[in-house]
N, C-alpha and C. Protein backbone atom coordinates (compact mmCIF):
# COMPACT_ATOMS: atom_id res chain seq x y z
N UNK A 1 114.03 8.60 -157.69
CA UNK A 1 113.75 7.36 -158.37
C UNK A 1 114.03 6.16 -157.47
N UNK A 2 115.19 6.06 -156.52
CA UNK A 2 115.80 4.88 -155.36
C UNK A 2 114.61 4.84 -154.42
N UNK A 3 113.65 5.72 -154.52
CA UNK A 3 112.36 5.85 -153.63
C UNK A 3 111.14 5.02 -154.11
N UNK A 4 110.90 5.63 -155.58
CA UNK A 4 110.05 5.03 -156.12
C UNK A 4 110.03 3.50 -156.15
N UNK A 5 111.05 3.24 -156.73
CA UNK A 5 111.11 2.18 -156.87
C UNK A 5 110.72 0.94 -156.01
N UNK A 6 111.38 1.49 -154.57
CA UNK A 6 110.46 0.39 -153.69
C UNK A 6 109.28 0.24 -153.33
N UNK A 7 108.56 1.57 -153.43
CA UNK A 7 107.14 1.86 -153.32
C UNK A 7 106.52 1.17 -154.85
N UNK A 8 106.61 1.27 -155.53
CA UNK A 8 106.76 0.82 -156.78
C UNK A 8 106.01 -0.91 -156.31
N UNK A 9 106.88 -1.52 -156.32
CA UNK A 9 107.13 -3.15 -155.72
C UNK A 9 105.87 -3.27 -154.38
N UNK A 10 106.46 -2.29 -153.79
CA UNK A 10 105.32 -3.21 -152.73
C UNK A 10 103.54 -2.75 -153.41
N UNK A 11 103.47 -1.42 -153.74
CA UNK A 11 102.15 -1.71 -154.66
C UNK A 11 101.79 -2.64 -155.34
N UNK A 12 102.59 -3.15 -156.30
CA UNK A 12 102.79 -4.26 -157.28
C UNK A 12 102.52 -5.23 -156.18
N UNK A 13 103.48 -5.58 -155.52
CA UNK A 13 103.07 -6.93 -154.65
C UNK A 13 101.62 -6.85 -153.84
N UNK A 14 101.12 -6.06 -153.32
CA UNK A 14 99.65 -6.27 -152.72
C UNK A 14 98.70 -6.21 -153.80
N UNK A 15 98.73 -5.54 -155.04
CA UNK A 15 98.11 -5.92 -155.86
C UNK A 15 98.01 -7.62 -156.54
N UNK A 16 99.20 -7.86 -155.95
CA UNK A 16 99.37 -9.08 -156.62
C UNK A 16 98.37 -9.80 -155.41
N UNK A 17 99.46 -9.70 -154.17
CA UNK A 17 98.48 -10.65 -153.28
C UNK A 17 96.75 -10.76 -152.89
N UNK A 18 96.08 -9.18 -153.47
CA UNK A 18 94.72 -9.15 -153.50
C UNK A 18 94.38 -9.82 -154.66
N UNK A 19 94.68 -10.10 -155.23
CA UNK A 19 94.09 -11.00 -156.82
C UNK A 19 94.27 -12.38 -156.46
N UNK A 20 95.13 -12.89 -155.62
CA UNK A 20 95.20 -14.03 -155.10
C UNK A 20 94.25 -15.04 -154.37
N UNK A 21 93.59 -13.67 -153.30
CA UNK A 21 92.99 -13.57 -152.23
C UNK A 21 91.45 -14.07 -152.55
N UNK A 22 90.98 -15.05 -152.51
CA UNK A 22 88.91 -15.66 -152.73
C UNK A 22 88.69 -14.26 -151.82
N UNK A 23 87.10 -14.13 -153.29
CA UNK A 23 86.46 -13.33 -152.28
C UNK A 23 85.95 -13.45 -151.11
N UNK A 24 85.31 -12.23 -150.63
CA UNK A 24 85.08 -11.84 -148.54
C UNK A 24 83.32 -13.18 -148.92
N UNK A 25 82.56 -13.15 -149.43
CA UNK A 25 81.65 -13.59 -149.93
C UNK A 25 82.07 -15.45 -149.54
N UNK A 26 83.02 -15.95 -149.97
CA UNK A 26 83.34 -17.32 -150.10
C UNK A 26 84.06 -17.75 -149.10
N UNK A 27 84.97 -16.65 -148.41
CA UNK A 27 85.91 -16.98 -147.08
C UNK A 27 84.58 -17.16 -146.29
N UNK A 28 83.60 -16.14 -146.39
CA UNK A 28 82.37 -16.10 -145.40
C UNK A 28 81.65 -17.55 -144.94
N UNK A 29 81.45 -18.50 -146.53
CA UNK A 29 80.41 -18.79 -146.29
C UNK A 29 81.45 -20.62 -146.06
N UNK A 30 83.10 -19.90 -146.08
CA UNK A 30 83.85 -21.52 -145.72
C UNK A 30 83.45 -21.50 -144.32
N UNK A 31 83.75 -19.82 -143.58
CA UNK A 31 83.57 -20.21 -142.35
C UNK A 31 82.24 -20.52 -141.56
N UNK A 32 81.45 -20.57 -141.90
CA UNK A 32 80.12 -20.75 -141.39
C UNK A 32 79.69 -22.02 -141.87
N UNK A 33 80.19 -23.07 -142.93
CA UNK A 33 80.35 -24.11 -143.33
C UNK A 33 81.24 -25.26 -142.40
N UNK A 34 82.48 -24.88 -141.75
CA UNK A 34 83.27 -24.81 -140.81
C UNK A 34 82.48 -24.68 -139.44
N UNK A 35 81.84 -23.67 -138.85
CA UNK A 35 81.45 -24.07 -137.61
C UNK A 35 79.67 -24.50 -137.68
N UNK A 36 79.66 -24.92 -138.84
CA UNK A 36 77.88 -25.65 -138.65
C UNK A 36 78.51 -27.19 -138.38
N UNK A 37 79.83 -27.19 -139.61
CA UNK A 37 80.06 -28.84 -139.27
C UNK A 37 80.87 -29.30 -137.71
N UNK A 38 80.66 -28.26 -136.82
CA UNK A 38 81.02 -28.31 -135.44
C UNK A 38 79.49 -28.34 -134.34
N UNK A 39 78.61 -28.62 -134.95
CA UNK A 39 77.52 -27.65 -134.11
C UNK A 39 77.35 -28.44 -133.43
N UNK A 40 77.46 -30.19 -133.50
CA UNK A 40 77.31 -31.07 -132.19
C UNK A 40 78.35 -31.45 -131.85
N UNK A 41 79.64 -31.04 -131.84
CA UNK A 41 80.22 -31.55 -130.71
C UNK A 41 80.46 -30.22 -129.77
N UNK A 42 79.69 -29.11 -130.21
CA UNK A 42 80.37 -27.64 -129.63
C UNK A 42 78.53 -28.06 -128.41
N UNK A 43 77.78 -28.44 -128.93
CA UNK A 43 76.83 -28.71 -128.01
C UNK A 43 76.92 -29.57 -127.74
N UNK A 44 77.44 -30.37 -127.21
CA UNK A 44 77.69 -32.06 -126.55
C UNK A 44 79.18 -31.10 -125.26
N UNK A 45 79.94 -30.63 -125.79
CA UNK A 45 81.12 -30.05 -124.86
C UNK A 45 80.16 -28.88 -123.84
N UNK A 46 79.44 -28.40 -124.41
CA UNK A 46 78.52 -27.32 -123.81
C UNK A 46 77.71 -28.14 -122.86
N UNK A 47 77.23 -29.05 -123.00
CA UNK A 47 76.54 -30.17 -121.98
C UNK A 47 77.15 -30.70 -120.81
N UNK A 48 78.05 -31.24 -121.69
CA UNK A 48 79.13 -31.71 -120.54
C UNK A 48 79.83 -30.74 -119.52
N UNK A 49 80.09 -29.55 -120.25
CA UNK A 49 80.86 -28.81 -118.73
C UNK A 49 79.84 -28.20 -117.84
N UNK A 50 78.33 -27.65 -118.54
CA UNK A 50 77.58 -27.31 -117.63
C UNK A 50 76.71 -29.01 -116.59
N UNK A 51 77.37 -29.96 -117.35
CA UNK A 51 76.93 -30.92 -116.40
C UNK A 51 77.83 -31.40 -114.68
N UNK A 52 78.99 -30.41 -114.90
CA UNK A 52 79.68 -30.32 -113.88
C UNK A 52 79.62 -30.12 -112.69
N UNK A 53 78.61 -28.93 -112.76
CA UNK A 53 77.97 -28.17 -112.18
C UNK A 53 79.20 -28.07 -110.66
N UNK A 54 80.32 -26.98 -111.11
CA UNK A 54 81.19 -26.62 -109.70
C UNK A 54 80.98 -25.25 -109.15
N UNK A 55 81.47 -25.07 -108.59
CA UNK A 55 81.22 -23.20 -108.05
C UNK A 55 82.29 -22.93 -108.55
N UNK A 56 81.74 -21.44 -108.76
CA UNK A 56 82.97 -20.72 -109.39
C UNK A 56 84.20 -20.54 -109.09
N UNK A 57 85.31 -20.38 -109.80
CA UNK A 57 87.10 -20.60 -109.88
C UNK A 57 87.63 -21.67 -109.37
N UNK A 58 85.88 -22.72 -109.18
CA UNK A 58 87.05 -23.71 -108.55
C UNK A 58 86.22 -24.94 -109.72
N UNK A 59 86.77 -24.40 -110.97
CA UNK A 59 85.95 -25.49 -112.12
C UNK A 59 87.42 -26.51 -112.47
N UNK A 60 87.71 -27.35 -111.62
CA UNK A 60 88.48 -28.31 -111.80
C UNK A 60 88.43 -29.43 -112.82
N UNK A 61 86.95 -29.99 -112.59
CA UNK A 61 86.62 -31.38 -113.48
C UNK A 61 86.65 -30.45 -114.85
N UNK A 62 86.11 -28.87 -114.95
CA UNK A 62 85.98 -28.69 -116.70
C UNK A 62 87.53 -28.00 -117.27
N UNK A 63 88.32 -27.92 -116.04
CA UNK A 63 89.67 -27.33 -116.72
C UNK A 63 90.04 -28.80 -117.39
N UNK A 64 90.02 -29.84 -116.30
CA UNK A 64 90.89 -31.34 -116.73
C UNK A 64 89.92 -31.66 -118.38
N UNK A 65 88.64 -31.37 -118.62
CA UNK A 65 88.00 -32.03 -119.51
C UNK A 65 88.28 -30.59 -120.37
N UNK A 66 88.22 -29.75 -120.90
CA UNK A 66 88.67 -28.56 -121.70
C UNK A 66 90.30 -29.01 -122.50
N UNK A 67 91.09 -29.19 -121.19
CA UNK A 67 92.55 -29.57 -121.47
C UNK A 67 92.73 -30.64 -121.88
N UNK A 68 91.88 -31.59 -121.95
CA UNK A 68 91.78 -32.96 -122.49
C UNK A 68 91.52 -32.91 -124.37
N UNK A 69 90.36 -32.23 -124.31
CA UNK A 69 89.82 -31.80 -125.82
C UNK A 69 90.97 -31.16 -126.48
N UNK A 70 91.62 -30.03 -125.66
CA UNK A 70 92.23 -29.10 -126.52
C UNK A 70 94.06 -30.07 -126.66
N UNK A 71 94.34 -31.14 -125.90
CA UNK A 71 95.40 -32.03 -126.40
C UNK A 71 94.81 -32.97 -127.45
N UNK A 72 94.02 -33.24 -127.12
CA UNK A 72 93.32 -34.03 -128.74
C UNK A 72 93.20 -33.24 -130.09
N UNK A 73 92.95 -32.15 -130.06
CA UNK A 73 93.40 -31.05 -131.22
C UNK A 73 94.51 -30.74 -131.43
N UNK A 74 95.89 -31.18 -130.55
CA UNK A 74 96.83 -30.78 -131.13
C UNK A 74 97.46 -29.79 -130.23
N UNK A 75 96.66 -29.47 -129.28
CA UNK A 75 97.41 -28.30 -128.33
C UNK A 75 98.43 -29.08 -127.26
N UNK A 76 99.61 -28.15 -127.04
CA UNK A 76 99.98 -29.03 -125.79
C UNK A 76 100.24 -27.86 -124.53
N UNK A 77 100.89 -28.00 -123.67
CA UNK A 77 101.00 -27.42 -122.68
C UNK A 77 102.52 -27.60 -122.44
């Protein structure tokens, strides 16, 4: 029974937390709602680093402009 019981609970609790959970259907269509309302600045950043135009491993100007964007989001280093 000292067995059951915890097995018991955590069934209970993922049942709980799947009833919680929006359906796969609506998470789907937040995220694709989410990166349409990105689609020009993800093509404007796509412009800009292939406007760089460096040879390879030595992409300096798009590390400084990448690392620039991604401190404006909140990232730091």
């Amino acid at each position: 029974m000292k067995r059951a019981l915890p097995m018991l609970a955590e069934i209970w609790l993922a049942a709980a937390a799947a009833a919680q959970r929006p359906p796969d259907a609506q998470l789907k269509a937040e995220a694709a709602e989410r990166v349409e309302a990105r689609r020009t600045f993800t093509q404007q950043m796509v412009d800009s680093i292939f406007s760089f135009a460096e040879r390879g491993f030595q992409e300096f100007d798009t590390a400084d402009y990448v690392t620039g964007l991604l401190e404006k989001e909140g990232f730091s280093g």
